[in-house]
Protein backbone atom coordinates (compact mmCIF):
# COMPACT_ATOMS: atom_id res chain seq x y z
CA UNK A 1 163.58 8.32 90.50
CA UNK A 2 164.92 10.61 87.84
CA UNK A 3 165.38 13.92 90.03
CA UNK A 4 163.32 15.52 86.64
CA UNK A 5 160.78 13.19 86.61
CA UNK A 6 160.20 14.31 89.83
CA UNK A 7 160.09 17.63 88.89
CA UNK A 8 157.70 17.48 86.40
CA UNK A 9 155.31 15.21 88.98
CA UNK A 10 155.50 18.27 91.60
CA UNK A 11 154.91 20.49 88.39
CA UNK A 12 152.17 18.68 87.32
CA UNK A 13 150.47 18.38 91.29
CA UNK A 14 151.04 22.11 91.99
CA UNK A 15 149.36 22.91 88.69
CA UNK A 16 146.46 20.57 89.88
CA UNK A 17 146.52 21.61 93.40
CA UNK A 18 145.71 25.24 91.82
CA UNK A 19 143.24 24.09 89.27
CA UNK A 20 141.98 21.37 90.03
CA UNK A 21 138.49 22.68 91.47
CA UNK A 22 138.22 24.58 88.31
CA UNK A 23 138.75 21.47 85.37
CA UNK A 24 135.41 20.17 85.15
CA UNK A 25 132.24 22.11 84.42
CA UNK A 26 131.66 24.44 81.49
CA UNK A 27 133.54 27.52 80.34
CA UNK A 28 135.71 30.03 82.85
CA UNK A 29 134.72 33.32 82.08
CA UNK A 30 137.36 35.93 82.90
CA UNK A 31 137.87 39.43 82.99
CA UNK A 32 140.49 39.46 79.23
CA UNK A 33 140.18 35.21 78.73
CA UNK A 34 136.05 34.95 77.50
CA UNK A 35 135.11 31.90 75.61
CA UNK A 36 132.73 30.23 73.67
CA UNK A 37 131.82 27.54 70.93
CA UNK A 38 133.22 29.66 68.22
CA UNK A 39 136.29 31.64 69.06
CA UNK A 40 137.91 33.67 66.82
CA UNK A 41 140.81 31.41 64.66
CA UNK A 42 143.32 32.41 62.50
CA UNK A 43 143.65 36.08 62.94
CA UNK A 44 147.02 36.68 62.69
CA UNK A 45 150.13 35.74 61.13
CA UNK A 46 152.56 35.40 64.10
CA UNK A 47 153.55 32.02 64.38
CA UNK A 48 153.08 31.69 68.02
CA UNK A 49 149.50 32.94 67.64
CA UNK A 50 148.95 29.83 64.48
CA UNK A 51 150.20 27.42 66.69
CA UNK A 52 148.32 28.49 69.25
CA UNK A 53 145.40 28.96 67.17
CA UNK A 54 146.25 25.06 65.71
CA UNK A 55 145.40 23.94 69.16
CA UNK A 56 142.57 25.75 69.91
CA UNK A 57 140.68 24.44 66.53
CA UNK A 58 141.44 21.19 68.15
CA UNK A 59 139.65 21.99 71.24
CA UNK A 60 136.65 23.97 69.63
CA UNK A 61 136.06 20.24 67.59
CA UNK A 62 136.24 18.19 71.31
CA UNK A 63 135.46 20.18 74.30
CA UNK A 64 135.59 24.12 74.33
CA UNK A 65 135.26 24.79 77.58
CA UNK A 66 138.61 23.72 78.29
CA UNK A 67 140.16 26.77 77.34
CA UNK A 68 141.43 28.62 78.91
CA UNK A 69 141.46 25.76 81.66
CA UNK A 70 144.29 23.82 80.07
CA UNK A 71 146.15 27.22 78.94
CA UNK A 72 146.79 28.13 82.61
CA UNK A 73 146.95 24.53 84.29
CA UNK A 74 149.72 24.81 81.22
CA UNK A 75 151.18 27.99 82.46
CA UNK A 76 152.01 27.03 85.87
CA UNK A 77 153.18 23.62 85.07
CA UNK A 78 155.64 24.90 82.58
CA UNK A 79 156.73 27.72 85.46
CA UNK A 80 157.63 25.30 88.05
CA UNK A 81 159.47 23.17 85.43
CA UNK A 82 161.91 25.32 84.05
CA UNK A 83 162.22 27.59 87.10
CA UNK A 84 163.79 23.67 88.36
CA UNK A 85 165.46 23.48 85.21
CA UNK A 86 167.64 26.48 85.90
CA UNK A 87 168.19 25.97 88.95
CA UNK A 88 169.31 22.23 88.82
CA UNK A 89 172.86 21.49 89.09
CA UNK A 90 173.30 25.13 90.63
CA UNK A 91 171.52 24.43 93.97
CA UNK A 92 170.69 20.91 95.86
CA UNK A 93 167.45 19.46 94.38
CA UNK A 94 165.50 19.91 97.61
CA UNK A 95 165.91 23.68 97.06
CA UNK A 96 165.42 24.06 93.33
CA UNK A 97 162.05 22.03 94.19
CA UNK A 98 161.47 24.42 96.52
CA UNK A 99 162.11 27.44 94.41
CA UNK A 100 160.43 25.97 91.78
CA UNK A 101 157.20 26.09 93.52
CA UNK A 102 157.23 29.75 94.72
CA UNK A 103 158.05 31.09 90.92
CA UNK A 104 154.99 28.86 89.67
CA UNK A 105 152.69 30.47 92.55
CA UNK A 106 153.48 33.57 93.72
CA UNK A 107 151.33 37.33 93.87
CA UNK A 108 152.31 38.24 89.93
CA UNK A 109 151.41 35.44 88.09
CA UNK A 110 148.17 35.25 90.35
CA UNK A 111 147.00 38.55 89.56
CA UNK A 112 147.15 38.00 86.11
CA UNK A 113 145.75 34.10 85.72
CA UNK A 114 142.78 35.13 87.48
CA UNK A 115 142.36 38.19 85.77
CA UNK A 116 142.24 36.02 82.40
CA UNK A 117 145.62 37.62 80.73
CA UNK A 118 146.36 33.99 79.93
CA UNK A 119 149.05 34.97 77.82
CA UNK A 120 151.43 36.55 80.20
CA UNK A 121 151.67 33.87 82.83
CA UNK A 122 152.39 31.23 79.88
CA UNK A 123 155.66 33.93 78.34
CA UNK A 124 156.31 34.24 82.53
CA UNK A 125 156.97 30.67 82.55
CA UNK A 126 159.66 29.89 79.82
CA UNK A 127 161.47 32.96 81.16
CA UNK A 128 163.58 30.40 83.49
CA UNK A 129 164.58 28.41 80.20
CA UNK A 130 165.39 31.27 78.14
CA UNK A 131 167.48 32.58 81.05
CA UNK A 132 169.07 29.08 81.67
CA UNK A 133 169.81 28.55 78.02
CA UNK A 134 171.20 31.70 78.05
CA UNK A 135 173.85 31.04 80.36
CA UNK A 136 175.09 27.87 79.02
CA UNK A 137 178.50 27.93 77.16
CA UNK A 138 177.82 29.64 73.69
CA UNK A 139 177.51 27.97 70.56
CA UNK A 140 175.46 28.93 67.31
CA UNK A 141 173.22 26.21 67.78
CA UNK A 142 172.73 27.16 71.29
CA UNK A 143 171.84 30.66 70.45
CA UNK A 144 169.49 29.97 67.48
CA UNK A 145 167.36 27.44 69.67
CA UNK A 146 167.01 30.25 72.24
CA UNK A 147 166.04 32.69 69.08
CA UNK A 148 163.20 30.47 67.72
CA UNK A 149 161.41 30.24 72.21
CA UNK A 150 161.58 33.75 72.17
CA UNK A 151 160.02 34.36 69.15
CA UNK A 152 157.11 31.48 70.02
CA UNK A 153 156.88 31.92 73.69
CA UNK A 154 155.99 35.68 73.43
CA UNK A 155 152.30 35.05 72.76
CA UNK A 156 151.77 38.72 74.75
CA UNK A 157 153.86 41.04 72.70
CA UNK A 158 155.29 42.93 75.84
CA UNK A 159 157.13 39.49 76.26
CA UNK A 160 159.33 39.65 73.53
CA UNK A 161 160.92 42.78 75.37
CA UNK A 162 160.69 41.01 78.30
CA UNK A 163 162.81 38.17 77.41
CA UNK A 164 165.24 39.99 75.21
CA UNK A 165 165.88 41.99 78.50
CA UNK A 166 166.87 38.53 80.27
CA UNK A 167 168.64 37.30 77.42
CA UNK A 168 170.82 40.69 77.04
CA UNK A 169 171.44 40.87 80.18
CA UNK A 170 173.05 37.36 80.56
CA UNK A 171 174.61 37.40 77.30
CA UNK A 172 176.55 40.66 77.85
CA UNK A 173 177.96 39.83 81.31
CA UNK A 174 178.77 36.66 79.64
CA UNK A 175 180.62 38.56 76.79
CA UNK A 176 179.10 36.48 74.36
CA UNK A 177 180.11 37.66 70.36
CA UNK A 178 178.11 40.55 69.23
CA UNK A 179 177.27 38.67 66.15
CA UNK A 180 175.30 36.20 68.24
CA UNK A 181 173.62 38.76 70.48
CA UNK A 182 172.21 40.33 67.22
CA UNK A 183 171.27 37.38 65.76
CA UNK A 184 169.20 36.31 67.96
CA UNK A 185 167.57 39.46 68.70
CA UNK A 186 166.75 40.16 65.11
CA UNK A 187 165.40 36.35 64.49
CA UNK A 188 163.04 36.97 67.18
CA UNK A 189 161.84 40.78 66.04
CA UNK A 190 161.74 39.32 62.68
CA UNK A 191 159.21 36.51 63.72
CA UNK A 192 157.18 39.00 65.19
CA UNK A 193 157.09 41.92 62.66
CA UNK A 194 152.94 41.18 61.97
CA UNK A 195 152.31 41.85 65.49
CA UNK A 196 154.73 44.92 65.87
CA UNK A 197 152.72 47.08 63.08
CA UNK A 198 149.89 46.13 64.95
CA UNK A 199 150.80 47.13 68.07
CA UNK A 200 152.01 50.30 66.80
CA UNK A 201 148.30 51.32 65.22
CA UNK A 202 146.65 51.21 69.31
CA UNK A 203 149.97 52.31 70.83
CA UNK A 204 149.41 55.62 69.06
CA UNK A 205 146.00 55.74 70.80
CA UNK A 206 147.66 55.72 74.72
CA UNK A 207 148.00 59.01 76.25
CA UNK A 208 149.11 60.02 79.50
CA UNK A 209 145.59 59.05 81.39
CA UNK A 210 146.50 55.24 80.01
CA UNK A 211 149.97 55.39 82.32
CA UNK A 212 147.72 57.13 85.65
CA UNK A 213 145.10 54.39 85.11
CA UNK A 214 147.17 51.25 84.42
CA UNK A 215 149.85 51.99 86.87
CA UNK A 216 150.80 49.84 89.35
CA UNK A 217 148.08 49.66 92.40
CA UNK A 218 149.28 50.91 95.68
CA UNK A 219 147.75 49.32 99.03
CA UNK A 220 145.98 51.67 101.42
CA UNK A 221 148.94 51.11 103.54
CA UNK A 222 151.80 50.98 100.96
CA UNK A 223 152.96 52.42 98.31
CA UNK A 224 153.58 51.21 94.90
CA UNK A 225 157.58 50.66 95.38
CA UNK A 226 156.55 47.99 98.20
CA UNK A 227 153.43 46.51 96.22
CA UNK A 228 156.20 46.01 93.07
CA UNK A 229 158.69 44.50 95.81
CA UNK A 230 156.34 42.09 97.07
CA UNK A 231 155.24 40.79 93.51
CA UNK A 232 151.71 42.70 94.04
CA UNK A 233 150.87 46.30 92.30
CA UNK A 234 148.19 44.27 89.11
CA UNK A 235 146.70 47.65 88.34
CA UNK A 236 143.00 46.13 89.31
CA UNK A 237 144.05 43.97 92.37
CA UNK A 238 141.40 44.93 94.45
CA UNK A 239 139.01 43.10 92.99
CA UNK A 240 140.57 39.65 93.98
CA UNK A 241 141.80 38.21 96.74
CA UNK A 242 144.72 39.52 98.40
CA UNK A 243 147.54 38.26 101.01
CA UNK A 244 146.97 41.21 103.52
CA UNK A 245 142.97 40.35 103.85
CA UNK A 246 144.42 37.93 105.99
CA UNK A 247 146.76 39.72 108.21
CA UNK A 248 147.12 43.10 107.50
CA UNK A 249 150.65 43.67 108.11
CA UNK A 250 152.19 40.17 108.90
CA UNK A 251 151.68 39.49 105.18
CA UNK A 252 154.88 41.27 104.63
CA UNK A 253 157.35 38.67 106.36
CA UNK A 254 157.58 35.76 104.00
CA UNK A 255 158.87 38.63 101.71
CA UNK A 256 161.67 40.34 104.24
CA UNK A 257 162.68 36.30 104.39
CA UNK A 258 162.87 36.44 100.33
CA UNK A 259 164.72 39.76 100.26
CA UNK A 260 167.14 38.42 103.06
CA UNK A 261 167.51 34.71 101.33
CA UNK A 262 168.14 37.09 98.04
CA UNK A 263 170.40 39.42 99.37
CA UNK A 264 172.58 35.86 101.10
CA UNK A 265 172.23 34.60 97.75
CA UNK A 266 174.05 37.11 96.27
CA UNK A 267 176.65 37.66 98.75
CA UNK A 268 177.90 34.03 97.73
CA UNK A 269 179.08 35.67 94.68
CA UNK A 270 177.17 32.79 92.36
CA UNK A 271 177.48 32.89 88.51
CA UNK A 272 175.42 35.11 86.78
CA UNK A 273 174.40 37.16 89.81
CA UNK A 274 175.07 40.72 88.88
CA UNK A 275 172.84 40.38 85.77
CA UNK A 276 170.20 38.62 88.07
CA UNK A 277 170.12 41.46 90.30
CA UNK A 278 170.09 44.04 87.34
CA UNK A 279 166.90 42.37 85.91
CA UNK A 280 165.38 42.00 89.67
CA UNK A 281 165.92 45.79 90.29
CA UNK A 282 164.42 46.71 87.15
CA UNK A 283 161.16 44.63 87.71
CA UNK A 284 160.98 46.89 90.60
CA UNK A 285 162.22 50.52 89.66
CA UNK A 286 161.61 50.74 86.09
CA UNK A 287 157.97 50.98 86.53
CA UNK A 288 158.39 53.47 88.94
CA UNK A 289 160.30 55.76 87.23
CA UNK A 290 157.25 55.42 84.73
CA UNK A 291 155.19 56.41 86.63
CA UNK A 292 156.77 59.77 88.32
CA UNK A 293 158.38 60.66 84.79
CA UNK A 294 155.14 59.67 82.69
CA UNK A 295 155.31 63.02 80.42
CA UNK A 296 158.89 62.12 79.75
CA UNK A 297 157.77 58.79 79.16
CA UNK A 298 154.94 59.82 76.45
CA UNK A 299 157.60 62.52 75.41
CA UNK A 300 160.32 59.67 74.78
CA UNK A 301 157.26 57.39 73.38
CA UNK A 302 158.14 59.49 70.03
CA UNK A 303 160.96 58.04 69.39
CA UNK A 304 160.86 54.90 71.26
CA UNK A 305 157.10 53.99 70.60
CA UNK A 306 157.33 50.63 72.57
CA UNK A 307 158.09 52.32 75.38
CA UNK A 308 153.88 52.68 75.85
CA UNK A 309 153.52 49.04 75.37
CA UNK A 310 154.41 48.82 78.93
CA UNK A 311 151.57 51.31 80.22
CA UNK A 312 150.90 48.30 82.74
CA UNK A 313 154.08 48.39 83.79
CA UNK A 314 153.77 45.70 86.79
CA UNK A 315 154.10 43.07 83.69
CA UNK A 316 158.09 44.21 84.14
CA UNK A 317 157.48 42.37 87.88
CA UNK A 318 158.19 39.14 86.14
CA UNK A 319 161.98 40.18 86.07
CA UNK A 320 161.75 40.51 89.97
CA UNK A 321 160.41 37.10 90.36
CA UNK A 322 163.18 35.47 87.91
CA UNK A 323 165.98 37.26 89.98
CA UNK A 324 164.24 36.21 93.58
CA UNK A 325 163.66 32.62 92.13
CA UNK A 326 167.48 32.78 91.28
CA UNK A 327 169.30 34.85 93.60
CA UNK A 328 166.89 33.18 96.32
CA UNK A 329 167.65 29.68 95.98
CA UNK A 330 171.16 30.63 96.37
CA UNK A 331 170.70 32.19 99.58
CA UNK A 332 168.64 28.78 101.00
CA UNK A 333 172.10 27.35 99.99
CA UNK A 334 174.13 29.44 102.25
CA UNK A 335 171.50 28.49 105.09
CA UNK A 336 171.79 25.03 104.89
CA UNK A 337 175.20 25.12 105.87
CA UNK A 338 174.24 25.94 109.31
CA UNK A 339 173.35 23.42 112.25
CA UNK A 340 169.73 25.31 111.42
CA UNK A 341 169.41 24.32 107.97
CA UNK A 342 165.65 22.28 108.33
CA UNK A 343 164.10 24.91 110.05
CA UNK A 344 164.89 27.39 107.77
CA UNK A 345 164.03 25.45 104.83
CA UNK A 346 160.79 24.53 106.51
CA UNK A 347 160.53 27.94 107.14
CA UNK A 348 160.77 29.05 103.77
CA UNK A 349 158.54 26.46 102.52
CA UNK A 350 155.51 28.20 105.07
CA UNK A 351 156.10 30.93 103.88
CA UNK A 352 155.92 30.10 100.24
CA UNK A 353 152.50 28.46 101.47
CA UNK A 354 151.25 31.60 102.40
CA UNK A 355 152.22 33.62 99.62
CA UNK A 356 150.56 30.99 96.99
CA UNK A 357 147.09 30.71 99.13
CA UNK A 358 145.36 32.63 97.18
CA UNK A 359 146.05 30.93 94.06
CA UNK A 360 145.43 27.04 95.74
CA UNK A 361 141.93 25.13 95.71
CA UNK A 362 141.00 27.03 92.52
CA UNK A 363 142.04 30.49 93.71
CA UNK A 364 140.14 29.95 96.82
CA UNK A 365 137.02 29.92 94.62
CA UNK A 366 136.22 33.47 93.52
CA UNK A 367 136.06 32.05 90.23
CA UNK A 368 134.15 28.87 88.84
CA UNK A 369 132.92 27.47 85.70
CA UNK A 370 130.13 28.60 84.19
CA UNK A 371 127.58 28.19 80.99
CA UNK A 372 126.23 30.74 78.69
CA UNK A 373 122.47 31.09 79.98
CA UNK A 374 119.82 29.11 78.51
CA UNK A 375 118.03 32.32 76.74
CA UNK A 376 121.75 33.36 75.12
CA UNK A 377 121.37 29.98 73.52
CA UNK A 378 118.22 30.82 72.14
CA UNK A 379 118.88 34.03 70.67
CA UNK A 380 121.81 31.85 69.03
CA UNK A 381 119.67 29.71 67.51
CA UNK A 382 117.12 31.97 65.86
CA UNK A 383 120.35 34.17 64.44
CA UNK A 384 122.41 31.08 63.69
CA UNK A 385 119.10 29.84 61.60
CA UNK A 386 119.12 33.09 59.86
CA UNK A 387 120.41 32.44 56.20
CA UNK A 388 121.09 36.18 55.62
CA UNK A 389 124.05 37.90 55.52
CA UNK A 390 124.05 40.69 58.73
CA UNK A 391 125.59 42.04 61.73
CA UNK A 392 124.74 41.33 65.04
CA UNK A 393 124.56 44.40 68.05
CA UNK A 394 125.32 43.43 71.44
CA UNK A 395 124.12 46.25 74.06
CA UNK A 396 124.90 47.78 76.53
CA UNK A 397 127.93 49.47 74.32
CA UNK A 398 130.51 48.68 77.02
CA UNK A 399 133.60 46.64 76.30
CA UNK A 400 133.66 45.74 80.47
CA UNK A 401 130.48 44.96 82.55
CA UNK A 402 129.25 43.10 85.33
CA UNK A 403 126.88 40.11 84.21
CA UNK A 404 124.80 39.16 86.86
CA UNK A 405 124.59 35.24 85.89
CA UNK A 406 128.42 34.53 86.54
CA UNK A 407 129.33 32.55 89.84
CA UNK A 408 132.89 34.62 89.62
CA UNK A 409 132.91 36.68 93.26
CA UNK A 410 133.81 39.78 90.50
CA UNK A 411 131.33 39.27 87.72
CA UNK A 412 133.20 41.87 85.35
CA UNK A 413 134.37 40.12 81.89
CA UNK A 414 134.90 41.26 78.58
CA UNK A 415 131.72 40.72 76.50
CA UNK A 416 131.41 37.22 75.57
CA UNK A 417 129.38 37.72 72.91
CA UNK A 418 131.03 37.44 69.77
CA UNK A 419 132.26 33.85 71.32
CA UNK A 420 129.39 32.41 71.39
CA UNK A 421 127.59 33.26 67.43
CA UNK A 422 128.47 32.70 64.43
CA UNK A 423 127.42 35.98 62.75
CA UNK A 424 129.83 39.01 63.02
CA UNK A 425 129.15 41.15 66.46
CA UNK A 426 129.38 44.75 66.90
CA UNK A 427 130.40 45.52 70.32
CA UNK A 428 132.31 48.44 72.21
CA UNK A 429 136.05 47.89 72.56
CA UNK A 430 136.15 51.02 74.29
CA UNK A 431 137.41 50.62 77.84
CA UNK A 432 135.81 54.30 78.98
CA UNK A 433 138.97 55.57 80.73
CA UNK A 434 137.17 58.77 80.86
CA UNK A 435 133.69 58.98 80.31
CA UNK A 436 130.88 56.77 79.02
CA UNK A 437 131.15 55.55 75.39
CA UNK A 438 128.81 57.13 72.87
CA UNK A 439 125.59 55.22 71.91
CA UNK A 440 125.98 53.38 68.33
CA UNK A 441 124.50 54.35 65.19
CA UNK A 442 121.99 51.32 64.13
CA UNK A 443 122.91 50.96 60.62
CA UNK A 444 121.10 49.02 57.96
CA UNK A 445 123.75 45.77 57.93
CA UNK A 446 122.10 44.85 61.53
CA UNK A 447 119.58 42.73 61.38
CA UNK A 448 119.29 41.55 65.07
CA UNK A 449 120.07 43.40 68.30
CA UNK A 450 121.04 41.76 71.54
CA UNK A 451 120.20 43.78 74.72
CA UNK A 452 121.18 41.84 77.45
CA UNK A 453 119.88 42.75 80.96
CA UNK A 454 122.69 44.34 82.88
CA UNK A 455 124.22 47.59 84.40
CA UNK A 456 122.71 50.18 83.03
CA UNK A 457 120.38 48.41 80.03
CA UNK A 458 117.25 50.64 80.47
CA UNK A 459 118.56 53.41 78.82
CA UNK A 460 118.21 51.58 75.71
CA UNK A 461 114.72 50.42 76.61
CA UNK A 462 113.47 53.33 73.55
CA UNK A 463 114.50 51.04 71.04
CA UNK A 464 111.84 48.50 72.13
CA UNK A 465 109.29 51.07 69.66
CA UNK A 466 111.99 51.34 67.13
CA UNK A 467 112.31 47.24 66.49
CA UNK A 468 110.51 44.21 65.99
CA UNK A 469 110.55 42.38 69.81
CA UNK A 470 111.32 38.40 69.16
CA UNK A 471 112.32 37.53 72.37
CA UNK A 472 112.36 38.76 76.11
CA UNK A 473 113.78 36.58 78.72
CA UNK A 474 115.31 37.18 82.60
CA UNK A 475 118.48 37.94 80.34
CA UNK A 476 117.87 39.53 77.37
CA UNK A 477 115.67 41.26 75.17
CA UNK A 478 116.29 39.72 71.50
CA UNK A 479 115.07 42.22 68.66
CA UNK A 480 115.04 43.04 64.91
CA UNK A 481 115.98 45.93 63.13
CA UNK A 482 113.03 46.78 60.91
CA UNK A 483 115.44 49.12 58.54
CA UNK A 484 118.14 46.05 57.62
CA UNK A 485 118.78 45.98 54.13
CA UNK A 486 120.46 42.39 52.85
C-alpha cells in the first residue's frame, strides 16, 4: 500500500477512535462551539470565514447537528496527516506514523477541542504543512502556495501570527530572499485585513486582569513553566479531564521520554533543527515572560497592539508541540539504531497512549450530544410565528452559565440562544471578569423575553408583574413585553 494512503487510513481511524462515540445524536454543545438550526452565516469578509461559512450553509440545509462534529473529527484528521507529511522522507515511516499520532492527540489540542475553540485545533493542524512547505527548496510558486494556507487556515486570528512565526523562522535559517519572505507575509496580512480592524476594536477593551485571568493554569503541584512543557496550562483545565487524575505524579514520564527523544533528536544535528528548537522554546517561555512582565506587556500593547491578542497565551503551546513532533521523531531515529530499538518504540507508543486517553472513546465521555429541550422549541415556535418585527431577550444576562439539561460532565456553554431562533437575540457577551454584569434595560423593540431556569434566574422573577406570562415550563418562563412598540 501507498505508505500515504496509509497515512491518511490511521488519520482517518485516530480521528474516529476520538469521535466516534460522539457522531451520532443531536447537537454538541460546548463551552465557545454552541449550535443550532440557524447559525449565524455570512458575517464577515475574510475568506477563510466565507468558505467556512459556504460549508456550514450546506450543513444547516442537511443535518445541523453535525457541526461542530465534522469540524473537529476534521481537525485531528488533518493533524495526523500533515504532521506525517513532514515528517516523511525525514524519518522511517514506522516513526513518522508514530509521531503523527501524538501531534493529532496530545494535552493542547485536547484542552481546546473539548472546550469548543474549534478553530484553533483546525489552524494547529496545517501548522506541519506550512512548516514542511516551508522548508522545501524555494521557488515563487512554492512560496505563494504557502501565502494563500496561511491566509485560509488561520480561521482563529491568533493563527496567522502563529504560522508566520513557523514560517519566519524556517525561512530565515534557510536564507530564503527577503523579497519572498515579505511577500508572503504581506499576502497573508492582506487577506486578513477585515478581521485585523476587528480585532483591534475588543483588543482595546483587555486590560491587565484579562492577562491574570487567561494565563496559563498551573497544577496544585506545578507550576505554569511545567504545565506549558507538558502541553497542559488551557487557562480553564480544571474543568476537564486531566492526565494526573490518574496518577498524580507518574503522569510526568511519557513527557521526560519526549524531552529526552527531543533533546537525541537534536543532537543528530537534523535539517532545520535550530529553528525547530527556537519555535519549541518559545511555545514554552514566551508565555511566561507574559505573564511575569504583564505591565510591560500592556505597556508595549501601545505600540504593538497584537501583542494582547495572545492574553491566552498557552495558544503559543502549539509551537512546542510542532518542535517535539519534529525534533522528537528524530530522536526515535537515533534509538532505533540500537539492539533496543522495539522496545523503545513500543515504549514510546505507551506512552503516547497515555498522553491521548483523555481525548479517546469521545473524550472519555464528559461530553455527549444533546437536543435543545422540548419547551425551547416551543417558545421557538410561538416567536418564529410572530410576523412582527422585534428583539428577542434571553435571561439570565450572562454570556457563560451552567444549563442544567446538558449531559456534558461541565454543563457551562456559551448561550445557545441566538442559534436556535430566527429573530435577533439580545444576550450578555460580557464574560464578568470582575463582577456581575448589570441588569438590561427592557426597551420597547422587545417583544418577547426568554427566562430560562438556571443559576441564579429568580432574581428576575419581578418581571413576572411587569409582562404578559405565555408560557412556563421545567425550563423556561416565556413572556411578553406589554410596552413593545412595532
Amino acid at each position: 500500500m501507498n505508505p500515504k494512503w496509509l497515512a491518511f487510513i490511521l488519520a482517518l481511524a485516530t480521528g474516529l477512535l476520538i469521535m466516534g462515540a460522539l457522531l451520532p445524536g443531536r447537537y454538541l454543545f460546548l463551552l465557545d462551539s454552541t449550535f443550532g438550526p440557524e447559525p449565524e452565516l455570512f458575517n464577515s469578509y475574510r475568506p477563510s470565514v466565507l468558505m467556512l461559512h459556504s460549508l456550514l450553509w450546506i450543513a444547516k440545509q442537511t443535518a445541523p447537528w453535525l457541526y461542530p462534529k465534522w469540524f473537529m473529527l476534521l481537525s485531528i484528521v488533518l493533524a495526523y496527516y500533515f504532521a506525517y507529511i513532514l515528517l516523511s522522507n525525514r524519518v522511517t515511516h514506522k516513526t513518522a506514523l508514530l509521531f503523527a499520532f501524538f501531534y493529532a492527540a496530545n494535552p493542547f489540542i485536547y484542552n481546546r477541542l473539548i472546550s469548543g475553540q474549534v478553530f484553533i485545533p483546525f489552524s494547529y493542524a496545517l501548522l506541519p504543512l506550512v512548516a514542511y512547505l516551508s522548508m522545501k527548496k524555494f521557488s515563487w510558486k512554492n512560496e505563494l502556495v504557502l501565502a494563500l494556507i496561511i491566509a485560509l487556515g488561520c480561521l482563529q486570528i491568533h493563527f496567522l501570527a502563529i504560522m508566520l512565526l513557523v514560517y519566519l523562522a524556517i525561512s530565515i535559517f534557510a536564507r530564503k530572499p527577503i523579497t519572498a519572505i515579505l511577500t508572503v507575509v504581506l499576502i497573508s496580512i492582506a487577506l486578513n485585513i477585515p478581521v485585523l480592524f476587528e480585532s483591534g476594536e475588543k483588543l482595546s477593551e483587555v486590560s491587565s486582569l484579562d492577562l491574570l485571568v487567561f494565563r496559563p493554569e498551573m497544577n496544585l503541584r506545578f507550576s505554569q513553566l511545567l504545565m506549558l512543557t507538558t502541553l497542559h496550562g488551557f487557562w480553564r483545565q480544571h474543568a476537564y479531564m486531566q492526565l494526573w487524575q490518574f496518577t498524580p505524579v507518574a503522569w510526568l514520564l511519557p513527557f521526560f521520554w519526549l524531552i529526552y527523544l527531543t533533546a537525541e533528536g537534536y543532537l543528530s544535528k537534523p535539517k532545520h533543527r535550530n529553528p525547530m528548537l527556537l519555535l519549541l522554546l518559545f511555545g514554552i517561555l514566551m508565555p511566561i515572560a507574559m505573564m511575569i512582565f504583564g505591565n510591560f506587556t500592556l505597556a508595549l500593547s501601545n505600540y504593538f497592539p497584537f501583542l494582547l491578542a495572545f492574553r491566552d497565551s498557552q495558544k503559543l503551546t502549539a509551537l512546542t508541540a510542532l518542535g517535539y513532533l519534529y525534533l522528537g521523531a528524530f530522536g526515535l531515529e537515533q534509538l532505533n539504531k540500537t539492539k533496543l530499538k522495539h522496545v523503545f518504540w513500543l515504549l514510546t507508543l505507551a506512552f503516547f497512549l497515555f498522553i491521548a486517553w483523555p481525548m479517546l472513546f469521545g473524550f472519555q465521555a464528559q461530553i455527549k450530544p444533546a437536543d435543545y429541550p422540548s419547551d425551547y422549541y416551543t417558545a421557538k415556535s410561538i416567536i418564529d410565528s410572530d410576523n412582527d418585527s422585534f428583539e428577542v431577550l434571553f435571561l439570565p444576562w450572562h454570556m457563560y452559565m451552567d444549563f442544567k439539561w446538558l449531559p456534558n460532565s461541565d454543563k457551562r456553554i456559551n448561550t445557545p440562544i441566538a442559534k436556535l431562533l430566527t429573530k435577533p437575540v439580545l444576550t450578555s457577551t460580557n464574560p464578568e471578569l470582575t463582577k456581575a454584569a448589570a441588569k438590561p434595560k427592557i426597551n420597547t423593540s422587545i417583544k418577547y423575553i426568554i427566562l430560562a431556569k438556571e443559576v441564579d434566574y429568580r432574581s428576575y422573577l419581578y418581571l413576572l408583574n411587569q409582562t404578559e406570562l405565555i408560557l412556563n415550563t421545567s425550563n423556561l418562563y416565556l413572556l411578553r413585553n406589554p410596552n413593545f412598540k412595532s
